[in-house]
C-alpha atoms as a PDB file:
ATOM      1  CA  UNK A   1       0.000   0.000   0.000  1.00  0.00           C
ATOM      2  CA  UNK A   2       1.797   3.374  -0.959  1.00  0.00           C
ATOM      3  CA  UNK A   3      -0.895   5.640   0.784  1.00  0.00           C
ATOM      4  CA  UNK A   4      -3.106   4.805   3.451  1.00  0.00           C
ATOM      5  CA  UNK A   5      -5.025   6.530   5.909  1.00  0.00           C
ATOM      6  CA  UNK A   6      -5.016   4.360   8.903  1.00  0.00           C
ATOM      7  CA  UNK A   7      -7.596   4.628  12.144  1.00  0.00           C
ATOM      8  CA  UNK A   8      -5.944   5.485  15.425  1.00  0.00           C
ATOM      9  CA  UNK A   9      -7.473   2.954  17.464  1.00  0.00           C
ATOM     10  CA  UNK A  10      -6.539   0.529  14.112  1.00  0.00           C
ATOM     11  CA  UNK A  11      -2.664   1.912  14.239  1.00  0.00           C
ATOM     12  CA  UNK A  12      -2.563   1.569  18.152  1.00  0.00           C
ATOM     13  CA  UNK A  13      -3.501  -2.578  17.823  1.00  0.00           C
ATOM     14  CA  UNK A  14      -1.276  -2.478  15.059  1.00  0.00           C
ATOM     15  CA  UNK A  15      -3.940  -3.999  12.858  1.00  0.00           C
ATOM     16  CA  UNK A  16      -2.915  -2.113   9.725  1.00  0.00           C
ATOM     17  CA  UNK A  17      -1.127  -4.526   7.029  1.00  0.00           C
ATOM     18  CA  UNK A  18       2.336  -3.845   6.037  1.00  0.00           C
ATOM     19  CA  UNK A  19       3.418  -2.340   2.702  1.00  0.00           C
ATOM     20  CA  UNK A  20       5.418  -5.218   1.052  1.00  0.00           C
ATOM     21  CA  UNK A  21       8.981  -3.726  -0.975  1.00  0.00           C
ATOM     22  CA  UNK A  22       9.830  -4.979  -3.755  1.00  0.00           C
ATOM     23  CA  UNK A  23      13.765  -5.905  -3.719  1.00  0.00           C
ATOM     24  CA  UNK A  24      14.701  -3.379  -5.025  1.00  0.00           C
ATOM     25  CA  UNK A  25      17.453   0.248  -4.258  1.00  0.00           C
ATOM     26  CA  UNK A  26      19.081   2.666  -5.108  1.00  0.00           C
ATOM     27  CA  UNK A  27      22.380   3.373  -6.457  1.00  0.00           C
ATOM     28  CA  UNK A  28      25.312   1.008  -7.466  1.00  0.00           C
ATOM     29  CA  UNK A  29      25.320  -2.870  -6.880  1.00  0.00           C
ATOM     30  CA  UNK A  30      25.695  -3.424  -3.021  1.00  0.00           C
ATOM     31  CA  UNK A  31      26.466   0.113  -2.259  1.00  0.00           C
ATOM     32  CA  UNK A  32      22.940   1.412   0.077  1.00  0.00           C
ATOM     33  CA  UNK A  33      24.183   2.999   3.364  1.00  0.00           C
ATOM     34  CA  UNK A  34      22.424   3.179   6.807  1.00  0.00           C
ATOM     35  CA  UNK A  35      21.291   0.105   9.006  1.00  0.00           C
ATOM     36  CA  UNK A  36      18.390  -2.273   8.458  1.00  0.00           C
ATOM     37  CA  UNK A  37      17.580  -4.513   5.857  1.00  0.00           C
ATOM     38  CA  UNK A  38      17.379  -4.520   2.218  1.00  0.00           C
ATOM     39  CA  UNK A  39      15.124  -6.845   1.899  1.00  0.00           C
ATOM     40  CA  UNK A  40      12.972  -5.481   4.319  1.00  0.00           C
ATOM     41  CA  UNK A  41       9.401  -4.170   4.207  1.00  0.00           C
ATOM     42  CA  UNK A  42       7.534  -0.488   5.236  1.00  0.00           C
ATOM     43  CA  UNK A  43       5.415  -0.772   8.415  1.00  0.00           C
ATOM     44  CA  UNK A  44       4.105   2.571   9.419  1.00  0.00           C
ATOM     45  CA  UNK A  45       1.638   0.891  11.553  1.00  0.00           C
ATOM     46  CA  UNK A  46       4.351  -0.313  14.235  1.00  0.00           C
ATOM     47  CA  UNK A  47       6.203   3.034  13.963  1.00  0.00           C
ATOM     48  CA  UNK A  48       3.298   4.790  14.858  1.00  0.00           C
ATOM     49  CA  UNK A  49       2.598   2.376  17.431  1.00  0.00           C
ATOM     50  CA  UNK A  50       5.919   3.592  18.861  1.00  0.00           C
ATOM     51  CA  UNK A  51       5.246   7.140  19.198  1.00  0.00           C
ATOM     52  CA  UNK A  52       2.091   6.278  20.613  1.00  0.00           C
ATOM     53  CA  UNK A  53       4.134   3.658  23.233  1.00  0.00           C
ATOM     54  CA  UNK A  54       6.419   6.818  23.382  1.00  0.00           C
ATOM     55  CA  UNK A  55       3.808   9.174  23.806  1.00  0.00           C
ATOM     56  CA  UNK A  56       2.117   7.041  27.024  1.00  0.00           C
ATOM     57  CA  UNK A  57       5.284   6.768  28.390  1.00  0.00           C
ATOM     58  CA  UNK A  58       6.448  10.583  28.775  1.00  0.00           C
ATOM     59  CA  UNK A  59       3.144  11.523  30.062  1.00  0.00           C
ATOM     60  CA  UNK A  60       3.292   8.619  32.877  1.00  0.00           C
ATOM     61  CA  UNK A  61       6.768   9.014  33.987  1.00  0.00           C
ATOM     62  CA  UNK A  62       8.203  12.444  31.766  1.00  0.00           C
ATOM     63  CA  UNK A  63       9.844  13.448  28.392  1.00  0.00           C
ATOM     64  CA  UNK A  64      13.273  12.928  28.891  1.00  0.00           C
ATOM     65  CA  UNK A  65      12.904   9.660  30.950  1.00  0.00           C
ATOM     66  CA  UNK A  66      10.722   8.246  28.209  1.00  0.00           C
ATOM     67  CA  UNK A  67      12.829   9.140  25.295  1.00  0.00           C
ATOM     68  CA  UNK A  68      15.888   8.528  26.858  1.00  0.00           C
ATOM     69  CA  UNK A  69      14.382   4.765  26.940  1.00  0.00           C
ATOM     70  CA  UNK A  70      13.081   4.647  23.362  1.00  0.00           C
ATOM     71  CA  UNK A  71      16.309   6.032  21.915  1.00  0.00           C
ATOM     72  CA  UNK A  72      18.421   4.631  19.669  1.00  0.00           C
ATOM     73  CA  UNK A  73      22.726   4.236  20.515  1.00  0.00           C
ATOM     74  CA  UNK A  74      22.851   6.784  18.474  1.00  0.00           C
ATOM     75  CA  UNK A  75      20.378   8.702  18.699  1.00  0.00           C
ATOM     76  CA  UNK A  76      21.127  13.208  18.544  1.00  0.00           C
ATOM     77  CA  UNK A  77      19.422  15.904  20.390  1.00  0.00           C
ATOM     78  CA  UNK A  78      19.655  19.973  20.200  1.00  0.00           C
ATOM     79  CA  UNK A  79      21.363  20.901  23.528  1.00  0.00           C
ATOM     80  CA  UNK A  80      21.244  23.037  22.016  1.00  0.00           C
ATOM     81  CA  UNK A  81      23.741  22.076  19.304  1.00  0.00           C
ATOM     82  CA  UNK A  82      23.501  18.555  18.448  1.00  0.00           C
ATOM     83  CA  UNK A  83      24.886  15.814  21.264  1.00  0.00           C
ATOM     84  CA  UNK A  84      23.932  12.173  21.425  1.00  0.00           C
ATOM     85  CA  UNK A  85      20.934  11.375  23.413  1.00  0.00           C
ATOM     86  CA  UNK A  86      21.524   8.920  25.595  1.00  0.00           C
ATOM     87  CA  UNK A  87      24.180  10.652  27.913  1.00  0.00           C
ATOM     88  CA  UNK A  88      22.450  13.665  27.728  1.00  0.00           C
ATOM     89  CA  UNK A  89      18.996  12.518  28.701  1.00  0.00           C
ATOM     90  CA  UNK A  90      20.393  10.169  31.106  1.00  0.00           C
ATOM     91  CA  UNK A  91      19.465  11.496  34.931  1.00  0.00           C
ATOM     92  CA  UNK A  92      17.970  14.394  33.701  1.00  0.00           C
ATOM     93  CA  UNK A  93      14.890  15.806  35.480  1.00  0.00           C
ATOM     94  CA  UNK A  94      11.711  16.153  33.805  1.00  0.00           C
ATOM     95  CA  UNK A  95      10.027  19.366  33.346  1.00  0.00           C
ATOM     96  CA  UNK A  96       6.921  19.473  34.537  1.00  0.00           C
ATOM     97  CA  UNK A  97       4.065  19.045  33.938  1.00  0.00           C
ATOM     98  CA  UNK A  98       4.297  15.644  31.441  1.00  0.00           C
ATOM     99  CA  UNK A  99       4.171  16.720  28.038  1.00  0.00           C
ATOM    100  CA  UNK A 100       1.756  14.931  25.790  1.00  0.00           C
ATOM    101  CA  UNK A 101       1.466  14.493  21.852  1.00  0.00           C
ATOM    102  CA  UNK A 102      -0.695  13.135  19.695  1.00  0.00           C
ATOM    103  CA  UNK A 103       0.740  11.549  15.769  1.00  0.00           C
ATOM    104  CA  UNK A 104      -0.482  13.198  13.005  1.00  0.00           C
ATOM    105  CA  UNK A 105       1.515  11.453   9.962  1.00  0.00           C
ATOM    106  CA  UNK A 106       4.092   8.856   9.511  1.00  0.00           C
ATOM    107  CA  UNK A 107       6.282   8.848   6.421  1.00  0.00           C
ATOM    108  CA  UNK A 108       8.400   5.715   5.448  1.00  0.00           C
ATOM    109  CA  UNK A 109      11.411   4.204   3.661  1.00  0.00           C
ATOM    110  CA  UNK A 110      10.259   1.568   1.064  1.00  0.00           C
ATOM    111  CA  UNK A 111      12.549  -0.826   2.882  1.00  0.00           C
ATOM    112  CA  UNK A 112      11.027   0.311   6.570  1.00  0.00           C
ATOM    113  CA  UNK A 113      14.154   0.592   7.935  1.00  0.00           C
ATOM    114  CA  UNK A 114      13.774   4.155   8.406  1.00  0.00           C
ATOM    115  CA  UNK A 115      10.612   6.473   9.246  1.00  0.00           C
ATOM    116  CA  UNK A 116       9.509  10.419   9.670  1.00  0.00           C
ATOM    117  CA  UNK A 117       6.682  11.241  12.125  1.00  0.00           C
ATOM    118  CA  UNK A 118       4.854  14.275  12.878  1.00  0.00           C
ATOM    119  CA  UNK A 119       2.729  14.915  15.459  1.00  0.00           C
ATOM    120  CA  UNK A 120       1.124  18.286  17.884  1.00  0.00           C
ATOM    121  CA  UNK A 121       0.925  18.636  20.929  1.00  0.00           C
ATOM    122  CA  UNK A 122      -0.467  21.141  23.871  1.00  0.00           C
ATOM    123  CA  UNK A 123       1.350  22.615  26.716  1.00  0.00           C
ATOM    124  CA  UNK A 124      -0.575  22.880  29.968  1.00  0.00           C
ATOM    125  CA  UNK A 125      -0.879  26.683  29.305  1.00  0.00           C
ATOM    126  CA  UNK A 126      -2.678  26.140  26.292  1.00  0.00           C
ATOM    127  CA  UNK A 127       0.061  26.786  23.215  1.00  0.00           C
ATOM    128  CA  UNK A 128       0.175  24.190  20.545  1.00  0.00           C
ATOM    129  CA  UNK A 129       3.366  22.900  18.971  1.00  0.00           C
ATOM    130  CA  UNK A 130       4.851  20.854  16.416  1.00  0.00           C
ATOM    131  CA  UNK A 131       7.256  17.791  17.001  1.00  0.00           C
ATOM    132  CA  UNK A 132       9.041  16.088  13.880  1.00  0.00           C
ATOM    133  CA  UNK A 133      10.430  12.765  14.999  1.00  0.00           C
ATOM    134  CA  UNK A 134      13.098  10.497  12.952  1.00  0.00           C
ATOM    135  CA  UNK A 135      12.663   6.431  13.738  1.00  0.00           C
ATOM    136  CA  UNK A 136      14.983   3.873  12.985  1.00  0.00           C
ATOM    137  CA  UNK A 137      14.300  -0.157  12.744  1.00  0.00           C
ATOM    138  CA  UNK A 138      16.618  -1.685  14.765  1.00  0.00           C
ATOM    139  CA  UNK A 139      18.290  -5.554  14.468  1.00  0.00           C
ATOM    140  CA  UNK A 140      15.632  -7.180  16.467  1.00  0.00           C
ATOM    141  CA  UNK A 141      12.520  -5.536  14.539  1.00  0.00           C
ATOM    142  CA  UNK A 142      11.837  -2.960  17.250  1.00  0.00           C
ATOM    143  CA  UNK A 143      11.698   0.944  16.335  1.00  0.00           C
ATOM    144  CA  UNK A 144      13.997   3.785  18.173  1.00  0.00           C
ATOM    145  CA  UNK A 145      14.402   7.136  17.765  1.00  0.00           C
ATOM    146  CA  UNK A 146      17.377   8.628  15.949  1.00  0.00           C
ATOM    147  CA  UNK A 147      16.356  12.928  15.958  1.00  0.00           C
ATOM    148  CA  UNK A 148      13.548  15.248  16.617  1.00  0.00           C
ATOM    149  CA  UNK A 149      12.935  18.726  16.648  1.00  0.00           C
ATOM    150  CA  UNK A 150       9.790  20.799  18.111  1.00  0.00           C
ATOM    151  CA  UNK A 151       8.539  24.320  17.613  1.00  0.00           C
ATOM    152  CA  UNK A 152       5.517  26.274  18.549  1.00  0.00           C
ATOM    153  CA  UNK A 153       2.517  26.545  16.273  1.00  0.00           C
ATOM    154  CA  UNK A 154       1.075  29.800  15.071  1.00  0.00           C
ATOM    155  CA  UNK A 155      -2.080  28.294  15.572  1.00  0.00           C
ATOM    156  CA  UNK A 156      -3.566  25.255  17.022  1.00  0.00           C
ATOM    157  CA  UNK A 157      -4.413  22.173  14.433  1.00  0.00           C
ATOM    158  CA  UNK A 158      -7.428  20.650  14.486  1.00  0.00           C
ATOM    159  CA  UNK A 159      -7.727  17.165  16.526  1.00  0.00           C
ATOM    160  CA  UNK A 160      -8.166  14.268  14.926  1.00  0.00           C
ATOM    161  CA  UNK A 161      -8.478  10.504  15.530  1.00  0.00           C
ATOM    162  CA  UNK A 162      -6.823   9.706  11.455  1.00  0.00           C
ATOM    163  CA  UNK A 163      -3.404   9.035  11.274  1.00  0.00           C
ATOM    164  CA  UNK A 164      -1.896   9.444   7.832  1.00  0.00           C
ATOM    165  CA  UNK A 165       0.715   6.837   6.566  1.00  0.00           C
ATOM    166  CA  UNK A 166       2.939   6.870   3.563  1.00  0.00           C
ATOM    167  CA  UNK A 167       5.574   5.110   1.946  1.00  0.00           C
ATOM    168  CA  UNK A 168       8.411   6.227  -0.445  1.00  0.00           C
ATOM    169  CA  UNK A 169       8.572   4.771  -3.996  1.00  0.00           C
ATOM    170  CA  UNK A 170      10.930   1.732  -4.607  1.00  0.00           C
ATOM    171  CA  UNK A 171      14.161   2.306  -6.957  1.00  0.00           C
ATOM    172  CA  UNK A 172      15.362  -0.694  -9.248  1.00  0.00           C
ATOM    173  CA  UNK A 173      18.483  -2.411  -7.447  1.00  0.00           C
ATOM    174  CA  UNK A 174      20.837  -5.044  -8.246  1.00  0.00           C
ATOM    175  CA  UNK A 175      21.348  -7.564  -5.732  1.00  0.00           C
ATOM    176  CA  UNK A 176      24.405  -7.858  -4.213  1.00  0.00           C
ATOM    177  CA  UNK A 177      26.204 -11.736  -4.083  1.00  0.00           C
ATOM    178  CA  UNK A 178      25.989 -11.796  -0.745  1.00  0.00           C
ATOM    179  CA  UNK A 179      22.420 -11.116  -0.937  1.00  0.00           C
ATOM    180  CA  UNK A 180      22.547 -13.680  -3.271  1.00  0.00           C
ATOM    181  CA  UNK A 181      24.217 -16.620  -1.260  1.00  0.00           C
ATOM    182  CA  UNK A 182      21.621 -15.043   1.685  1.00  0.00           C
ATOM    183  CA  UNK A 183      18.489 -16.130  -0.297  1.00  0.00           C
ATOM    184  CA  UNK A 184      20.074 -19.247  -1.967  1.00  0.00           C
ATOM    185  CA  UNK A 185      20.481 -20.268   1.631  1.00  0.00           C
ATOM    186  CA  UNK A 186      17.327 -18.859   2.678  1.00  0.00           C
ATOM    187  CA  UNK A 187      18.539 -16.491   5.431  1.00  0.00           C
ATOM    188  CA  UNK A 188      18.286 -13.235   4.742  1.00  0.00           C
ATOM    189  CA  UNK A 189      21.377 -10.783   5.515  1.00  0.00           C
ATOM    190  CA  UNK A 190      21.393  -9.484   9.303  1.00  0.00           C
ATOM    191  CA  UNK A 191      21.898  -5.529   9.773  1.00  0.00           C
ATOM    192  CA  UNK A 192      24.543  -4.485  11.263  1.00  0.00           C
ATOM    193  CA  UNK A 193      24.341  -4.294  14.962  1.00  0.00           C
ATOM    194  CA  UNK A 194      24.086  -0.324  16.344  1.00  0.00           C
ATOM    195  CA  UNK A 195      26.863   1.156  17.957  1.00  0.00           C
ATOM    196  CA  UNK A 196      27.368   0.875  21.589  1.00  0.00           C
ATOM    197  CA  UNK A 197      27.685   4.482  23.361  1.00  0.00           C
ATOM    198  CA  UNK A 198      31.220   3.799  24.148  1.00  0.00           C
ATOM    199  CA  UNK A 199      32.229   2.934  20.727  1.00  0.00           C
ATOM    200  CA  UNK A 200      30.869   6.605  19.121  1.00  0.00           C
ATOM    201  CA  UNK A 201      32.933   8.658  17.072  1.00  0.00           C
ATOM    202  CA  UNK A 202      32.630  12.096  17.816  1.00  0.00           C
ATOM    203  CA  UNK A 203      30.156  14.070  17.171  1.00  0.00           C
ATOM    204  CA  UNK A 204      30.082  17.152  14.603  1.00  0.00           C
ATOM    205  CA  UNK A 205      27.783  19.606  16.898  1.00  0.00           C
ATOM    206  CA  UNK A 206      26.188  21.460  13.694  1.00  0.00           C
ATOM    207  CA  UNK A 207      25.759  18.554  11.318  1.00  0.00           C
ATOM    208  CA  UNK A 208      24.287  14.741  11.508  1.00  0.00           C
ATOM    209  CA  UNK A 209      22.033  12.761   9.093  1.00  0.00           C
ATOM    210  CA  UNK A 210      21.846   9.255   8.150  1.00  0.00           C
ATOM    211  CA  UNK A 211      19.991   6.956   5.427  1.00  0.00           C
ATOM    212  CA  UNK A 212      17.377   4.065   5.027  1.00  0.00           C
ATOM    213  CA  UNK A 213      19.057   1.025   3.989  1.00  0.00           C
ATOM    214  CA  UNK A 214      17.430   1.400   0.733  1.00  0.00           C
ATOM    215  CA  UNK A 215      18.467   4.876  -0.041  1.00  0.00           C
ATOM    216  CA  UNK A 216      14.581   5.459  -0.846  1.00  0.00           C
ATOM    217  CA  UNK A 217      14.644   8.355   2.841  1.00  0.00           C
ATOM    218  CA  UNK A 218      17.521  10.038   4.320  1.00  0.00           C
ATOM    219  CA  UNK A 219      17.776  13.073   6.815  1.00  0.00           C
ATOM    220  CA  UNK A 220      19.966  15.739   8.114  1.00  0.00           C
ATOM    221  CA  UNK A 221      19.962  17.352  11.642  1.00  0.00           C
ATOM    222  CA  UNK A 222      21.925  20.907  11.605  1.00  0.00           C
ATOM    223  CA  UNK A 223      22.618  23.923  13.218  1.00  0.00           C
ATOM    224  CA  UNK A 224      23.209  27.404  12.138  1.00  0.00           C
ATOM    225  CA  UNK A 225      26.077  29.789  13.570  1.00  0.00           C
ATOM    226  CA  UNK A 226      23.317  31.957  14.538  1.00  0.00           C
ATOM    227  CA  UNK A 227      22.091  28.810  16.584  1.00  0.00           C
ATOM    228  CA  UNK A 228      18.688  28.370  14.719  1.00  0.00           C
ATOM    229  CA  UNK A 229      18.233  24.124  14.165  1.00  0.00           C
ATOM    230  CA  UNK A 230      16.339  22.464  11.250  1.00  0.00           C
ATOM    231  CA  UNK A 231      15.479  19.100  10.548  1.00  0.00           C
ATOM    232  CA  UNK A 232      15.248  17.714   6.591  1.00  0.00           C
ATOM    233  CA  UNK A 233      13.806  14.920   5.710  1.00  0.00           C
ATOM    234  CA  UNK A 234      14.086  14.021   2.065  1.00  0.00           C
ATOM    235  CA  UNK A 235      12.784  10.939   0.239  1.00  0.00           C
ATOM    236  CA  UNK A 236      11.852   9.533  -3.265  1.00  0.00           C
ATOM    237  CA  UNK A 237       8.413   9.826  -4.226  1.00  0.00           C
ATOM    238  CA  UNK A 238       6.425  10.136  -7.625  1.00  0.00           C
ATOM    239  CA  UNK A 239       9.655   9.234  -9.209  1.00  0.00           C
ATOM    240  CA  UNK A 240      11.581  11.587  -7.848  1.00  0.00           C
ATOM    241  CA  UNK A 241      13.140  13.331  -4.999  1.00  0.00           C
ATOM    242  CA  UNK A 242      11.318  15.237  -3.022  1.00  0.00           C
ATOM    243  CA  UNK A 243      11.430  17.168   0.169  1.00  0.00           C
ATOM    244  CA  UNK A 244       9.305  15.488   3.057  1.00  0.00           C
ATOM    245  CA  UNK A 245      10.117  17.583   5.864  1.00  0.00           C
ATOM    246  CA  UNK A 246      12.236  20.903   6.277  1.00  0.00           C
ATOM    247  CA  UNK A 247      11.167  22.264   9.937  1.00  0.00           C
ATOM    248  CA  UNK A 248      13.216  25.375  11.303  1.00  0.00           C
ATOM    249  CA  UNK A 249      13.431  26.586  14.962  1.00  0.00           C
ATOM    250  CA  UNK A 250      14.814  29.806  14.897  1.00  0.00           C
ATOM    251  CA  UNK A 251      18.095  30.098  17.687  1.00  0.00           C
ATOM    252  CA  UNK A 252      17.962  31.221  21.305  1.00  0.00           C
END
């Protein structure tokens, strides 16, 4: 399915069906960058399951304790330059009181391996905001969290109980011979295990981005010398590239 709209209560018992890829990538034989599998297959129903697991959990026991669990090894936050996660949200204290959100959309990779949300949410003084959210399919099937970024809204969106889901075309790939031997044998070709947080590189604080395995959605987290962030999300769609997401927080 390359557009759905899917129910909440549906997307919450993850009884949407997944969109099947085709085998299929871009660029040069063997060459698609980023974690998960190429043979994989778009979800959106158990990535938006996630945010709403994610979304449960910050407003039971906070924000930063709840992403701090959901986030991948390698997962970056605006600190507001770009850190990883995990040490940063680790310990910290959550701000009070729990912040809630509700998903709007959820964009994904024609492989699944990677995914863009979007949801709104409202503070307890009444302002709405935005929050763009980046997942990432780990080894073991499960989705984590690799960026987000949240601004305020101008105005307050609508509620609603749909939640749209999407998935990027699929680009003509030659299998590797690895891939090959994989489905000769009939095992398909394990990611590559994340990094462990004491194995990262360091981290450029003004530029970070990664890839679906399939090359079909990739993303960029930056900051500006003046301090504003943005978060890009770009994708193939329609037979082409397109941008999905290009939010901007302005600095201070």
């Amino acid at each position: 399915m390359n557009r759905c709209i899917l129910l909440f209560a549906a997307c919450a018992g993850l009884t949407a069906a997944p969109a099947l890829a085709q085998d299929r990538a871009e660029g040069p034989r063997g060459s698609a960058t980023g974690r998960g599998s190429l043979r994989g297959y778009a979800n959106p129903s158990a990535v938006i399951a996630a945010e709403l697991a994610l979304a449960r959990d910050a407003a039971a026991r906070g924000r930063w304790t709840a992403l701090d669990a959901a986030a991948a090894s390698d997962a970056v936050v605006f600190a507001p330059r770009l850190v990883w996660a995990r040490p940063w949200l680790k310990g910290r204290a959550n701000p009070a009181p729990a912040m809630r959100w509700q998903p709007a959309a959820v964009w994904s990779s024609c492989d699944g391996s990677l995914a863009v949300s979007r949801s709104s949410w409202r503070a307890a003084d009444g302002s709405a905001s935005w929050l763009a959210r980046v997942w990432q399919r780990q080894g073991d099937g499960a989705y984590k969290w690799v960026a987000e970024l949240d601004g305020r809204l101008g105005q307050a969106a609508p509620e609603s109980d749909m939640i749209a889901a999407e998935v990027a075309d699929c680009a003509v790939r030659v299998r590797s011979p690895e891939e090959d031997e994989a489905r000769r044998r009939g095992k398909p070709p394990k990611p590559p295990k994340p990094p462990k947080l004491k194995d990262l590189p360091p981290l450029d604080p003004t530029r970070h981005g990664g890839a679906a395995g399939d090359g079909t959605l990739r993303w960029e987290a930056s900051v500006a010398p003046d301090g504003a962030r943005r978060l890009v999300a770009i994708w193939r769609k329609d037979g082409r590239e397109q941008t999905l997401i290009d939010e901007r927080v302005a600095g201070g």
